[in-house]
C-alpha atoms as a PDB file:
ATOM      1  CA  UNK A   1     -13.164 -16.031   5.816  1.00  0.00           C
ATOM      2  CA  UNK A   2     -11.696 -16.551   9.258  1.00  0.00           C
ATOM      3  CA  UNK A   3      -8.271 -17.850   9.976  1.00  0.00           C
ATOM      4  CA  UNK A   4      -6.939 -19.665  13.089  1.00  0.00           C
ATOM      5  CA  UNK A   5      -3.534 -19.462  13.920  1.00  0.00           C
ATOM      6  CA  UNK A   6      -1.132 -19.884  16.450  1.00  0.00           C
ATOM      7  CA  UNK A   7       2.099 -17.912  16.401  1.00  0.00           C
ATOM      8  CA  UNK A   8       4.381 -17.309  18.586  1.00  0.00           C
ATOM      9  CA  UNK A   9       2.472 -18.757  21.206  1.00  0.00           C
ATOM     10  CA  UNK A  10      -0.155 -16.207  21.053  1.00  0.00           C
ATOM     11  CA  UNK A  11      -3.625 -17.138  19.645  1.00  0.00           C
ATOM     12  CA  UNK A  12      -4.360 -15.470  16.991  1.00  0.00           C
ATOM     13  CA  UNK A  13      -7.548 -15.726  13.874  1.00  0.00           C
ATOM     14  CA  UNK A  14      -7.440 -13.754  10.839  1.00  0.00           C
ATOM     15  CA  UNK A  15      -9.979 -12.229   8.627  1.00  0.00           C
ATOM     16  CA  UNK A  16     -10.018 -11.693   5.512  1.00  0.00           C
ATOM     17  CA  UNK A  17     -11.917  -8.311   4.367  1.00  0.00           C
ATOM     18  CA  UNK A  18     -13.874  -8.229   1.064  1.00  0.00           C
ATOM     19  CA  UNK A  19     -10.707  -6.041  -0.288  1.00  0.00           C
ATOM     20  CA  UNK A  20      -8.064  -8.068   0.732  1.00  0.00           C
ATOM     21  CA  UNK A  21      -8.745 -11.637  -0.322  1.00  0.00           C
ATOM     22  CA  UNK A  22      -5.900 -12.884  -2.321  1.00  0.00           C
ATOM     23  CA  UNK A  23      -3.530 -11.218   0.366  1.00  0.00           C
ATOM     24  CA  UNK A  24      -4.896 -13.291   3.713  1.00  0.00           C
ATOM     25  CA  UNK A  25      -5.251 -16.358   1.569  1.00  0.00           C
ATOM     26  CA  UNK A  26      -1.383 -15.515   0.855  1.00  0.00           C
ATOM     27  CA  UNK A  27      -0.924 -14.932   4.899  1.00  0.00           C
ATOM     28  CA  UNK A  28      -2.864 -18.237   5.313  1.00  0.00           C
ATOM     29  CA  UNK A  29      -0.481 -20.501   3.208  1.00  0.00           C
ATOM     30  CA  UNK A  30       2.554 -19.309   5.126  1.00  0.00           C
ATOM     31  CA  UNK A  31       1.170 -19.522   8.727  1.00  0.00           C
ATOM     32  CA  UNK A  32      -0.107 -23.271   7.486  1.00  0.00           C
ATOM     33  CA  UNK A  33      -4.022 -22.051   9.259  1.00  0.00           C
ATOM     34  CA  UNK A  34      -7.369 -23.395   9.100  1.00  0.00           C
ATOM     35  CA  UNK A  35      -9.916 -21.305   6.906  1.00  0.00           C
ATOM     36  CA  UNK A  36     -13.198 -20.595   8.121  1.00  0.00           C
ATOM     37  CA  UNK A  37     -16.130 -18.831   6.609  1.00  0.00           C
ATOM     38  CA  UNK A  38     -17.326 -15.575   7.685  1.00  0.00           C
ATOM     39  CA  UNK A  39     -21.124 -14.721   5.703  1.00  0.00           C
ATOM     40  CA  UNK A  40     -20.678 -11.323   4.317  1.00  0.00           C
ATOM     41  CA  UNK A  41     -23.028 -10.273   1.207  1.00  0.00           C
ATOM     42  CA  UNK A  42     -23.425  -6.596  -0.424  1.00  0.00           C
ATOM     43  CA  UNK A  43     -27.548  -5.398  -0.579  1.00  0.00           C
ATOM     44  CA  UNK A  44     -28.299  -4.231  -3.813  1.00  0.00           C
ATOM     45  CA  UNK A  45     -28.270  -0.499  -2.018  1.00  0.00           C
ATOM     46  CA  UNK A  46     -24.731  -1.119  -1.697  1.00  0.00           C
ATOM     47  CA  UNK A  47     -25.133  -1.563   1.924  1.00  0.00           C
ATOM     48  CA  UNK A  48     -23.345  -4.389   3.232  1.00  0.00           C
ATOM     49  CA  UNK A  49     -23.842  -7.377   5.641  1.00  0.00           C
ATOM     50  CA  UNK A  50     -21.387  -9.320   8.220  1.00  0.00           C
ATOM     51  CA  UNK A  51     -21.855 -12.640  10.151  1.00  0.00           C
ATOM     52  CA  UNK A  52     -18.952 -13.768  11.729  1.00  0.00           C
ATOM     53  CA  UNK A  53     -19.600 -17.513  12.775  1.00  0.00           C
ATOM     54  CA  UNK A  54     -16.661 -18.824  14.800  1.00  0.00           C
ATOM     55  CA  UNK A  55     -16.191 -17.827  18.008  1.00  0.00           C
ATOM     56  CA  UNK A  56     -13.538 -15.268  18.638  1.00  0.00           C
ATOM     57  CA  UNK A  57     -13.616 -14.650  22.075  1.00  0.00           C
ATOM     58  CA  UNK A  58     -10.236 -14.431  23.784  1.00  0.00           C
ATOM     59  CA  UNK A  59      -7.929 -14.039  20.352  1.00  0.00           C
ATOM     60  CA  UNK A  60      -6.098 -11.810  18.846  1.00  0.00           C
ATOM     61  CA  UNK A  61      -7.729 -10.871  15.282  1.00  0.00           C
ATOM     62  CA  UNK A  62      -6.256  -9.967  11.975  1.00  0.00           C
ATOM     63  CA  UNK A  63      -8.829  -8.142  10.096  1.00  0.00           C
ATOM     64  CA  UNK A  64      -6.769  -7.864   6.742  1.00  0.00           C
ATOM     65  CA  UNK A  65      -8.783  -5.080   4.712  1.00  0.00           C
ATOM     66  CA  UNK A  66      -6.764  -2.730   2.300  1.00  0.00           C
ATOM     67  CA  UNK A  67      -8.170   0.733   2.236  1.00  0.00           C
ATOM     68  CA  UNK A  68      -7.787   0.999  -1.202  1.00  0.00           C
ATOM     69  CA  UNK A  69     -10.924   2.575  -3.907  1.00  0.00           C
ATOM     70  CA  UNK A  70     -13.746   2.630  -3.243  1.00  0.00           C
ATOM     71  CA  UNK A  71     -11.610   3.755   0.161  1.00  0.00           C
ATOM     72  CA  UNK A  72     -15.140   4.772   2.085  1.00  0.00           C
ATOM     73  CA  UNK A  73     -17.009   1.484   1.388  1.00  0.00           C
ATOM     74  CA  UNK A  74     -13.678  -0.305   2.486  1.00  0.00           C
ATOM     75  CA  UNK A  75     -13.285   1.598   5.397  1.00  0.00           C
ATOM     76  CA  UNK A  76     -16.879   1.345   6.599  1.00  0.00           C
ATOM     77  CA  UNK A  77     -16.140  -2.689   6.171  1.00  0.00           C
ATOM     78  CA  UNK A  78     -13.690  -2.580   8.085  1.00  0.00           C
ATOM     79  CA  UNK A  79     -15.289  -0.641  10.932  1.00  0.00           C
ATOM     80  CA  UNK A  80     -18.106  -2.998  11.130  1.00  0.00           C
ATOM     81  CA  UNK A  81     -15.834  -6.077  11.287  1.00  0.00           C
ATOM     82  CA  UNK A  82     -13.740  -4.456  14.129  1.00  0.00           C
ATOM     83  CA  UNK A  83     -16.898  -3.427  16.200  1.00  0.00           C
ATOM     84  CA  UNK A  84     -18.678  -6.904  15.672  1.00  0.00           C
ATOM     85  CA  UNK A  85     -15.341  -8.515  16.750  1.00  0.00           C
ATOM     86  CA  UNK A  86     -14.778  -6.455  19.775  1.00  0.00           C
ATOM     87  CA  UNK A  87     -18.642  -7.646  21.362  1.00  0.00           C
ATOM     88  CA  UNK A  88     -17.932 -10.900  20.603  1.00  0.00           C
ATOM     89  CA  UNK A  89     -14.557 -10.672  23.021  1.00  0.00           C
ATOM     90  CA  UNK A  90     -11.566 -10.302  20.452  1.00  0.00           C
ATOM     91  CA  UNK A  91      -8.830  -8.199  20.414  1.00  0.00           C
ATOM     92  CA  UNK A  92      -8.793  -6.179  16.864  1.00  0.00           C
ATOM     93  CA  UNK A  93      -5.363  -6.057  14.659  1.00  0.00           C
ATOM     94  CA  UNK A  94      -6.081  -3.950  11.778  1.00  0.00           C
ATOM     95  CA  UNK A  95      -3.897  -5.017   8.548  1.00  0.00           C
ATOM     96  CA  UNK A  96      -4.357  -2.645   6.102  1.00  0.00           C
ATOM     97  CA  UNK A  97      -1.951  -3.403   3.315  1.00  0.00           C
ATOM     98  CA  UNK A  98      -3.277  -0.003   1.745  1.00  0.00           C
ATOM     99  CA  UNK A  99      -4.155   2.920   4.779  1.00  0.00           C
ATOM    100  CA  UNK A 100      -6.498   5.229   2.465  1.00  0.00           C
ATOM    101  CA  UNK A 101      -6.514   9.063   3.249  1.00  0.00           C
ATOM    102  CA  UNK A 102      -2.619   8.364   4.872  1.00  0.00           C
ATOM    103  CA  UNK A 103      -1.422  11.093   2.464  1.00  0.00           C
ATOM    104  CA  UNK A 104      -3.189  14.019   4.688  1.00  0.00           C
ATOM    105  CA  UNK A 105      -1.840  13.725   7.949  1.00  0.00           C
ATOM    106  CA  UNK A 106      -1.422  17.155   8.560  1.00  0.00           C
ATOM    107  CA  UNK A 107      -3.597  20.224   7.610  1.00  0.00           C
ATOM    108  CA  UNK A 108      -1.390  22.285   4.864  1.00  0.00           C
ATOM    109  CA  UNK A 109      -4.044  24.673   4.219  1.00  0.00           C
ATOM    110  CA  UNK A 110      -5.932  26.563   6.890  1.00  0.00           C
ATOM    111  CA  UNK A 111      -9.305  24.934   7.362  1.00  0.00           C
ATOM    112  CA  UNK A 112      -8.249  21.399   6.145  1.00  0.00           C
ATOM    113  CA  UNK A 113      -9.655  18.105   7.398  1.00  0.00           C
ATOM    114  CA  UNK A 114      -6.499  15.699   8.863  1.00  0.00           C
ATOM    115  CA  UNK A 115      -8.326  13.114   7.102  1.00  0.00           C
ATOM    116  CA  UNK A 116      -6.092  10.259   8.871  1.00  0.00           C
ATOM    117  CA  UNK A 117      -6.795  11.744  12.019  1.00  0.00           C
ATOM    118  CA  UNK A 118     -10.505  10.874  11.418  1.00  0.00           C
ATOM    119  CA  UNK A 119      -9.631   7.426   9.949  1.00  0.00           C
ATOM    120  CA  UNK A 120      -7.616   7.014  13.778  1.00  0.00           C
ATOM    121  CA  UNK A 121     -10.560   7.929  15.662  1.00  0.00           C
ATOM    122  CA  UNK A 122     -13.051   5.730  13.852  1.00  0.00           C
ATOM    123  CA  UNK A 123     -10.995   2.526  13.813  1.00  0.00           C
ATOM    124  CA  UNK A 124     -10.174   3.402  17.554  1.00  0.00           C
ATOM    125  CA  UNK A 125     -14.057   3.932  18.281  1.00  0.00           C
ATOM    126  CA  UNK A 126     -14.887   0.741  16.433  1.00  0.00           C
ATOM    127  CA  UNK A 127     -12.074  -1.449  19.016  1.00  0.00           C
ATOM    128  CA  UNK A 128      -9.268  -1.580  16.453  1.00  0.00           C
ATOM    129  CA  UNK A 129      -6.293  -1.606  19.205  1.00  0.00           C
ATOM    130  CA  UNK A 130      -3.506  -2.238  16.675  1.00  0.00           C
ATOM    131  CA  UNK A 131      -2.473  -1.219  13.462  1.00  0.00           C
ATOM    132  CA  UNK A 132      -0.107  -2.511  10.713  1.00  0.00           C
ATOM    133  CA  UNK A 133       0.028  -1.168   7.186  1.00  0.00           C
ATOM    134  CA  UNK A 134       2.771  -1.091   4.150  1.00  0.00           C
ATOM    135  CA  UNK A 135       4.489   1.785   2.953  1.00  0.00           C
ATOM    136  CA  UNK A 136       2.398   4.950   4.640  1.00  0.00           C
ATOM    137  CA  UNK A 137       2.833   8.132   2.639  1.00  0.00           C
ATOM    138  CA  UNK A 138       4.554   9.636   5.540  1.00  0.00           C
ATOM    139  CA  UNK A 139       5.020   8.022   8.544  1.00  0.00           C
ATOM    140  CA  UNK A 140       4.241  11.205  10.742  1.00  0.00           C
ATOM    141  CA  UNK A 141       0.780  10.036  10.126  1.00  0.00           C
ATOM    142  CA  UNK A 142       1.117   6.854  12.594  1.00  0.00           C
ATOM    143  CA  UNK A 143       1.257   9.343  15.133  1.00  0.00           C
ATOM    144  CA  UNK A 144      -1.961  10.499  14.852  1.00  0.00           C
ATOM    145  CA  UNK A 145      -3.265   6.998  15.731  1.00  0.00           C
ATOM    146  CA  UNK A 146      -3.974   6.453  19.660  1.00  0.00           C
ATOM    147  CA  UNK A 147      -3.359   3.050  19.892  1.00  0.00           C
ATOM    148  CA  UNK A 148       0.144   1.289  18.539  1.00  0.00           C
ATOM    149  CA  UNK A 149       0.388   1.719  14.575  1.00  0.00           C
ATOM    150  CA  UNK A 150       3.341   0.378  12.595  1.00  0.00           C
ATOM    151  CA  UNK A 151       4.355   0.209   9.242  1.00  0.00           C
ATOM    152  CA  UNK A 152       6.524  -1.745   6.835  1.00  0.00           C
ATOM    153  CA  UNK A 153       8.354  -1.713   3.601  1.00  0.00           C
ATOM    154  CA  UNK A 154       7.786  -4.275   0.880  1.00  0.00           C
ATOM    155  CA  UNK A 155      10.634  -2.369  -0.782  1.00  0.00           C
ATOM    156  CA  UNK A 156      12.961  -5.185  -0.415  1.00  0.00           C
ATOM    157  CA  UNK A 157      10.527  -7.981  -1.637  1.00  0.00           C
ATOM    158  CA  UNK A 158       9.677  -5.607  -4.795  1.00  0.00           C
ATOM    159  CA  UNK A 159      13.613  -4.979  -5.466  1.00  0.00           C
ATOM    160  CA  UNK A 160      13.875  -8.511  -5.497  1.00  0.00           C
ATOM    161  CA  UNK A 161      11.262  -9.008  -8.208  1.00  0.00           C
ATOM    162  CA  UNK A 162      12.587  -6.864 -10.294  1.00  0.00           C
ATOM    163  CA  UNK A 163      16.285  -7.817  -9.879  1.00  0.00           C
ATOM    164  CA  UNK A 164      15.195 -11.544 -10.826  1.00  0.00           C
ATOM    165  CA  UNK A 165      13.128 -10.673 -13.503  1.00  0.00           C
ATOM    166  CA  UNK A 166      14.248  -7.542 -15.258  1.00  0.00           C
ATOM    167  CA  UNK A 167      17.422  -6.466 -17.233  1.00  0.00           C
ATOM    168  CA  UNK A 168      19.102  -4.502 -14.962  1.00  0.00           C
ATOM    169  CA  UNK A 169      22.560  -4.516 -16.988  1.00  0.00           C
ATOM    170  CA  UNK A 170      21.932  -0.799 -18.216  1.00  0.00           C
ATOM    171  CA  UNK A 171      19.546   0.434 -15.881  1.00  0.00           C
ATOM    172  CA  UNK A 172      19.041   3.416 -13.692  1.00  0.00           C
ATOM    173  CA  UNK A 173      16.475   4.136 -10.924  1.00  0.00           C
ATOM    174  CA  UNK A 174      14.843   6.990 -10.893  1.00  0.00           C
ATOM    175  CA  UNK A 175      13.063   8.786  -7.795  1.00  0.00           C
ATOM    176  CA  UNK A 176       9.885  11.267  -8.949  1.00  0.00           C
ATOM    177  CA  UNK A 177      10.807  13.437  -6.331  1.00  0.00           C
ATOM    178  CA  UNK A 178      12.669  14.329  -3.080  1.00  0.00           C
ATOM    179  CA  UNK A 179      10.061  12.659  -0.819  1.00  0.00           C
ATOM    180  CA  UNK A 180      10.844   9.367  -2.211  1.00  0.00           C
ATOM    181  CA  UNK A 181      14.609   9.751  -2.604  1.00  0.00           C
ATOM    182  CA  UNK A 182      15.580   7.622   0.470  1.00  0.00           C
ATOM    183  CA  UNK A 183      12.981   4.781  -0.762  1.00  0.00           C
ATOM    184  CA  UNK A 184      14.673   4.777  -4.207  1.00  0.00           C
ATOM    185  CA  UNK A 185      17.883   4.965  -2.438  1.00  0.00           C
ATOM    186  CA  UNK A 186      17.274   1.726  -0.927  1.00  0.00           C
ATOM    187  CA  UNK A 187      16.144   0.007  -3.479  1.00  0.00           C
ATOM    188  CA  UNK A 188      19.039   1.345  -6.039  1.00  0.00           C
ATOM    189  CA  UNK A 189      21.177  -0.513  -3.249  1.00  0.00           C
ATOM    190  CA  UNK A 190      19.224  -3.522  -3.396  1.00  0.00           C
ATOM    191  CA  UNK A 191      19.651  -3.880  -6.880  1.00  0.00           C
ATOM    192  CA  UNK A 192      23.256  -2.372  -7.179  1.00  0.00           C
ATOM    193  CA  UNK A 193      22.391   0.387  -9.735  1.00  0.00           C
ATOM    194  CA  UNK A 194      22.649   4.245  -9.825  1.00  0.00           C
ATOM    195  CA  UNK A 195      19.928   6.630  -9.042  1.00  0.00           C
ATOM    196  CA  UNK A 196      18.693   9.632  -9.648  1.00  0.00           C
ATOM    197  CA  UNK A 197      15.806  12.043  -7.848  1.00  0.00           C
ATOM    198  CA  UNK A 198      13.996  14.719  -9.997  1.00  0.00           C
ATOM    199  CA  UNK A 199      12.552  17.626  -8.192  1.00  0.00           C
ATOM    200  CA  UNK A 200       8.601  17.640  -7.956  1.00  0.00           C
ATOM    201  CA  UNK A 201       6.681  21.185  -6.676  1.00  0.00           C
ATOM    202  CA  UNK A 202       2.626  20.853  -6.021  1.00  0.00           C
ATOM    203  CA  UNK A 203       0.827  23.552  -5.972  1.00  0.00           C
ATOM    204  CA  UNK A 204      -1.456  23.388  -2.311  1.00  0.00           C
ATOM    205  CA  UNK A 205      -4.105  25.145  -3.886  1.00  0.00           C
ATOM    206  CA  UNK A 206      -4.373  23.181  -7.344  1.00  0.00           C
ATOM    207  CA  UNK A 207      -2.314  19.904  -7.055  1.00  0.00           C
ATOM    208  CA  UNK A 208      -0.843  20.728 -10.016  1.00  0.00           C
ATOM    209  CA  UNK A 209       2.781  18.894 -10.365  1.00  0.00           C
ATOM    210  CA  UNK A 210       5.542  20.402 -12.291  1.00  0.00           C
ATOM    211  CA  UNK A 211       9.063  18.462 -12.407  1.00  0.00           C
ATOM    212  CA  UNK A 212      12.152  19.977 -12.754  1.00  0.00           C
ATOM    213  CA  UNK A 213      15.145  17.696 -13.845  1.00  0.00           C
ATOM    214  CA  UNK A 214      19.078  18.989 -14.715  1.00  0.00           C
ATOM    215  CA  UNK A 215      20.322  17.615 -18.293  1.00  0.00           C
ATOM    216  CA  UNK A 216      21.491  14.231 -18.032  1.00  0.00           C
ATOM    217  CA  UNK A 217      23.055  11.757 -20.469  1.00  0.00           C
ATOM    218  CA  UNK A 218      20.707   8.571 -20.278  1.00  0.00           C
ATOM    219  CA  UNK A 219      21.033   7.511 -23.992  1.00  0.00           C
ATOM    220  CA  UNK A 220      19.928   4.436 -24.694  1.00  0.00           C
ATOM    221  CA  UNK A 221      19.106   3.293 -20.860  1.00  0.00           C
ATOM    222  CA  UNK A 222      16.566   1.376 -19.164  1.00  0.00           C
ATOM    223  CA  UNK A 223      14.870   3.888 -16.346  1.00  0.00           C
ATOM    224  CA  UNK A 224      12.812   1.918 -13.662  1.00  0.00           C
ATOM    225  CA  UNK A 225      10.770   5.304 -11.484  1.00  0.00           C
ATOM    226  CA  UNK A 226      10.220   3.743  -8.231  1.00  0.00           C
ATOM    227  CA  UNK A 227       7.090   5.749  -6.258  1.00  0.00           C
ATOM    228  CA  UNK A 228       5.266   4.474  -2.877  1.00  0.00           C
ATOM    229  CA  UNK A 229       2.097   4.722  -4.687  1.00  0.00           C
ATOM    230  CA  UNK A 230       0.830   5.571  -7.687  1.00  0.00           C
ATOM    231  CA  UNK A 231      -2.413   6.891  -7.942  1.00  0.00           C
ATOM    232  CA  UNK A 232      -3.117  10.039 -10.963  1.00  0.00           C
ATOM    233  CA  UNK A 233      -0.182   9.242 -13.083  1.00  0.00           C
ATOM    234  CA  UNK A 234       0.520  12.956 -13.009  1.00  0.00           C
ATOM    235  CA  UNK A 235       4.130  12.539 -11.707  1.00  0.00           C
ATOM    236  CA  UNK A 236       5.016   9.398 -13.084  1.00  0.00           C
ATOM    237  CA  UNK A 237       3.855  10.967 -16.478  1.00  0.00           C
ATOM    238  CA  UNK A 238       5.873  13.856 -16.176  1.00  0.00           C
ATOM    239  CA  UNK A 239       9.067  12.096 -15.284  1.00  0.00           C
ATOM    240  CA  UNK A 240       8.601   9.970 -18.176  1.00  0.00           C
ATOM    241  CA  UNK A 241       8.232  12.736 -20.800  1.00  0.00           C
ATOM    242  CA  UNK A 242      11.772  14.007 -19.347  1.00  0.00           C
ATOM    243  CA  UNK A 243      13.248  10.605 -19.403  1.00  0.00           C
ATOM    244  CA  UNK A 244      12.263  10.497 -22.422  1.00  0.00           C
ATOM    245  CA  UNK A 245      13.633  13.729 -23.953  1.00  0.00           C
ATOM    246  CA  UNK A 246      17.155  12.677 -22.746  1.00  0.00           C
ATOM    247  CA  UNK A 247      17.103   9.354 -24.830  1.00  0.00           C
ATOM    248  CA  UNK A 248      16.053   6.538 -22.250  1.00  0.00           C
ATOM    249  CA  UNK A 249      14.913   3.638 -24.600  1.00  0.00           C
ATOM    250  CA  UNK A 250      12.439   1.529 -22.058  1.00  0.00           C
ATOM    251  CA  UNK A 251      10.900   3.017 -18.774  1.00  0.00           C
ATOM    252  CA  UNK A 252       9.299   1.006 -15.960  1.00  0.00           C
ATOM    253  CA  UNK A 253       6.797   2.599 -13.120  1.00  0.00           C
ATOM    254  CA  UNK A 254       7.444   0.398 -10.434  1.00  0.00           C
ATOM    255  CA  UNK A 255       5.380   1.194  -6.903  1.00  0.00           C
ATOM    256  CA  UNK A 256       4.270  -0.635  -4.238  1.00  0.00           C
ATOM    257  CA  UNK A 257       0.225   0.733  -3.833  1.00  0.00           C
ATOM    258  CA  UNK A 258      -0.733   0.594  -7.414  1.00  0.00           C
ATOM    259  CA  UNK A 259      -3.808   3.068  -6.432  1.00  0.00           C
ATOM    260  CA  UNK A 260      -4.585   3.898 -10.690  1.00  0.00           C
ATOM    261  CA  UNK A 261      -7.466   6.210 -10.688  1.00  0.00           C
ATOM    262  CA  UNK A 262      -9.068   6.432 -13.822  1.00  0.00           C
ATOM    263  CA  UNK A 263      -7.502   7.215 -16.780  1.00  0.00           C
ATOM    264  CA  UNK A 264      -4.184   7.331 -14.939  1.00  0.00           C
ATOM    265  CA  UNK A 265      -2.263   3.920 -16.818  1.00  0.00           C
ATOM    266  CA  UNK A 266      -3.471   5.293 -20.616  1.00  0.00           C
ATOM    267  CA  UNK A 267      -1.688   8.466 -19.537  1.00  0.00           C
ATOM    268  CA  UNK A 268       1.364   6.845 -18.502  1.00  0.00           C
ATOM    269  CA  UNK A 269       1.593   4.588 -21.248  1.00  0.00           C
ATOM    270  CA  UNK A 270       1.240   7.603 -23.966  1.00  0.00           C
ATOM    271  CA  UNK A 271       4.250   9.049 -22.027  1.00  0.00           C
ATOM    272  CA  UNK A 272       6.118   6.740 -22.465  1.00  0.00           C
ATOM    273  CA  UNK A 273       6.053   3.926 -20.222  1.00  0.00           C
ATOM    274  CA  UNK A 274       6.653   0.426 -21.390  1.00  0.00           C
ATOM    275  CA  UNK A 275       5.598  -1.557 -17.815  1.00  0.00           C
ATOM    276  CA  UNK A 276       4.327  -1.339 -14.190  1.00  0.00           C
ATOM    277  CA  UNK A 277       5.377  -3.258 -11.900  1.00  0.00           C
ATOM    278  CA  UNK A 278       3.385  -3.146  -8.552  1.00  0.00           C
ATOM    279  CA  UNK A 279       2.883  -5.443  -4.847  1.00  0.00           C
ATOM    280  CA  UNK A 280      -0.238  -7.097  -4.065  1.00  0.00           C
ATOM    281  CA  UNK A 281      -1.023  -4.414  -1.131  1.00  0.00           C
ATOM    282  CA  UNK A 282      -4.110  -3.474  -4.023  1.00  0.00           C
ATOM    283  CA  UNK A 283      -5.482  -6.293  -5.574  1.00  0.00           C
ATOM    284  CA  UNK A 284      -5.209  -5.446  -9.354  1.00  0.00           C
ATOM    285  CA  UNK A 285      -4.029  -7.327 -12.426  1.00  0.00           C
ATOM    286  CA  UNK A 286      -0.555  -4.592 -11.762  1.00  0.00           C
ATOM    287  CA  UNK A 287       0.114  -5.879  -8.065  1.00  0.00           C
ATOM    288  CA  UNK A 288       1.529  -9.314  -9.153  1.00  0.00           C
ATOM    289  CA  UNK A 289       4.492  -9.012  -6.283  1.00  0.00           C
ATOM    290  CA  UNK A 290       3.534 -10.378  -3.232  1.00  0.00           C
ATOM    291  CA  UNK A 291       4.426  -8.692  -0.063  1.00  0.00           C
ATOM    292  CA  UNK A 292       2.077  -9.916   2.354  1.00  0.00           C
ATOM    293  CA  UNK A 293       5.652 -12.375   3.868  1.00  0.00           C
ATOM    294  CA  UNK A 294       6.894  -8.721   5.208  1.00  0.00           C
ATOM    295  CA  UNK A 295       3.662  -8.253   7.061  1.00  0.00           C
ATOM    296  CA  UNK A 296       3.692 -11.901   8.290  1.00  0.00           C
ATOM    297  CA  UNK A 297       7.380 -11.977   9.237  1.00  0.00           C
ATOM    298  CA  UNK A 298       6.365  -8.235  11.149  1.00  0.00           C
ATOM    299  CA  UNK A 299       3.862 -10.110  12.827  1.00  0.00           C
ATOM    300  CA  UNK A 300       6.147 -12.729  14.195  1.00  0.00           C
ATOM    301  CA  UNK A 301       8.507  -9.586  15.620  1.00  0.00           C
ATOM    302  CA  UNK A 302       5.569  -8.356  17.456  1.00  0.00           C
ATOM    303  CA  UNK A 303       4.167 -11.974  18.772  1.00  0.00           C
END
């Protein structure tokens, strides 16, 4: 599909990638825009085919396409839009709700691919001049990219959610770990309840996740363990069991890139949690908050 907006004054069209769907049809209703059809089929191979019909020549284009799983075939979509775009005369916005392989930005181990830094040369070798994405793992990694990269937190749209739809009357929030203690932080505020961070080690070598938590007095209490993503479980599952052991009655895994490789919600829910509550940045029947008005309103800041 292709999208023509003004905004701002600036023309702008907007494409929705075979990922992202749902999300630029939600960017469509709010900027009130014309949809047009773009042909795009998948060969039995798996290989996969692009026509863009309208003519884009002169305007700024969205390319909405979360780099979610299967993150390679997504990618490579992407890529091929953004070229195709460029010849025809368009200036390339990447929106990648989800930026796959954002959580290496920086080799830890001798010998390590910077597997964003590869996903910045690509999209910059395929005419992608601008990037905007929600919630990057670490926002070192927009550095890596060559042209301007931003991202944006759907953590206030989530909080929301969940203040207007959950208990909160007994609740605490929970943080799996120190690298998402100022995101829980946050969203504690928003929601005006206490928090609490556990302290996650990884080992480099074997991912393996231990959590460490002091004794705490949570009898009875609702525990909501708020995460950028969730992908294994591994953490989520291990914060649960310790919830758990210190008497919280109902836990919630709420995140906003509900990534869920296989196997990983079973594993969760045998620990012990009751609910997950995700955003729409991966299109899954968990993402049921939509955050795509913090990329639009972004958009309007940058126009």
């Amino acid at each position: 599909m292709l999208i023509i907006v003004s905004m701002s004054g600036r023309n702008f069209a907007l494409i929705a990638g075979p990922s992202s769907i749902n999300f630029a049809r939600s960017m469509a209703k709010q900027m009130e825009c014309e949809v047009v059809d773009v042909e795009f089929k998948e060969f039995p191979d798996g290989e996969n085919y692009f026509r863009i019909v309208s003519d884009v020549r002169g305007k700024n284009v969205l390319i909405v396409q979360s780099l979610y799983p299967p993150v390679d075939q997504h990618l490579i979509q992407l890529l091929f839009l953004s070229k195709k775009v460029t010849e025809l005369g368009g200036f390339v916005y990447a929106i990648c709700p989800y930026l796959g392989y954002s959580r290496q930005h920086r080799e830890y181990l001798s010998g390590e691919v910077v597997s964003l830094k590869v996903v910045s040369h690509l999209m910059a070798s395929a005419g992608v001049r601008r990037l905007l994405t929600v919630d990057i793992h670490n926002v070192e990694g927009l550095g890596l990219f060559t042209f301007p990269a931003f991202s944006v937190s759907a953590i206030p749209v989530i909080a929301e959610y969940v203040q207007r739809n959950e208990d909160l009357s007994d609740a605490i929030i929970v943080s799996p770990d120190f690298g998402s203690s100022t995101r829980v932080e946050n969203f504690s505020k928003l929601v005006n309840r206490p928090y609490y961070v556990f302290e996650k080690e990884r080992d480099k070598v074997t991912g393996e996740v231990k959590v460490k938590a002091l004794q705490l007095d949570l009898e009875g209490k609702d525990a909501y363990i708020v995460d950028d993503m969730i992908s294994s479980g591994g953490t989520v599952v291990k914060a649960a069991r310790a919830l758990k052991s210190f008497g919280v009655k109902r836990i919630v895994a709420v995140c906003v890139h509900p990534v869920l490789a296989a196997g990983a919600v079973e594993k969760m829910f045998e620990a012990g949690v009751n609910k997950i509550i995700a955003s729409n940045t991966i299109e899954n029947k968990y993402g049921i908050v939509d955050v795509s008005s913090t990329v639009v309103n972004y958009l309007m800041l940058l126009g």
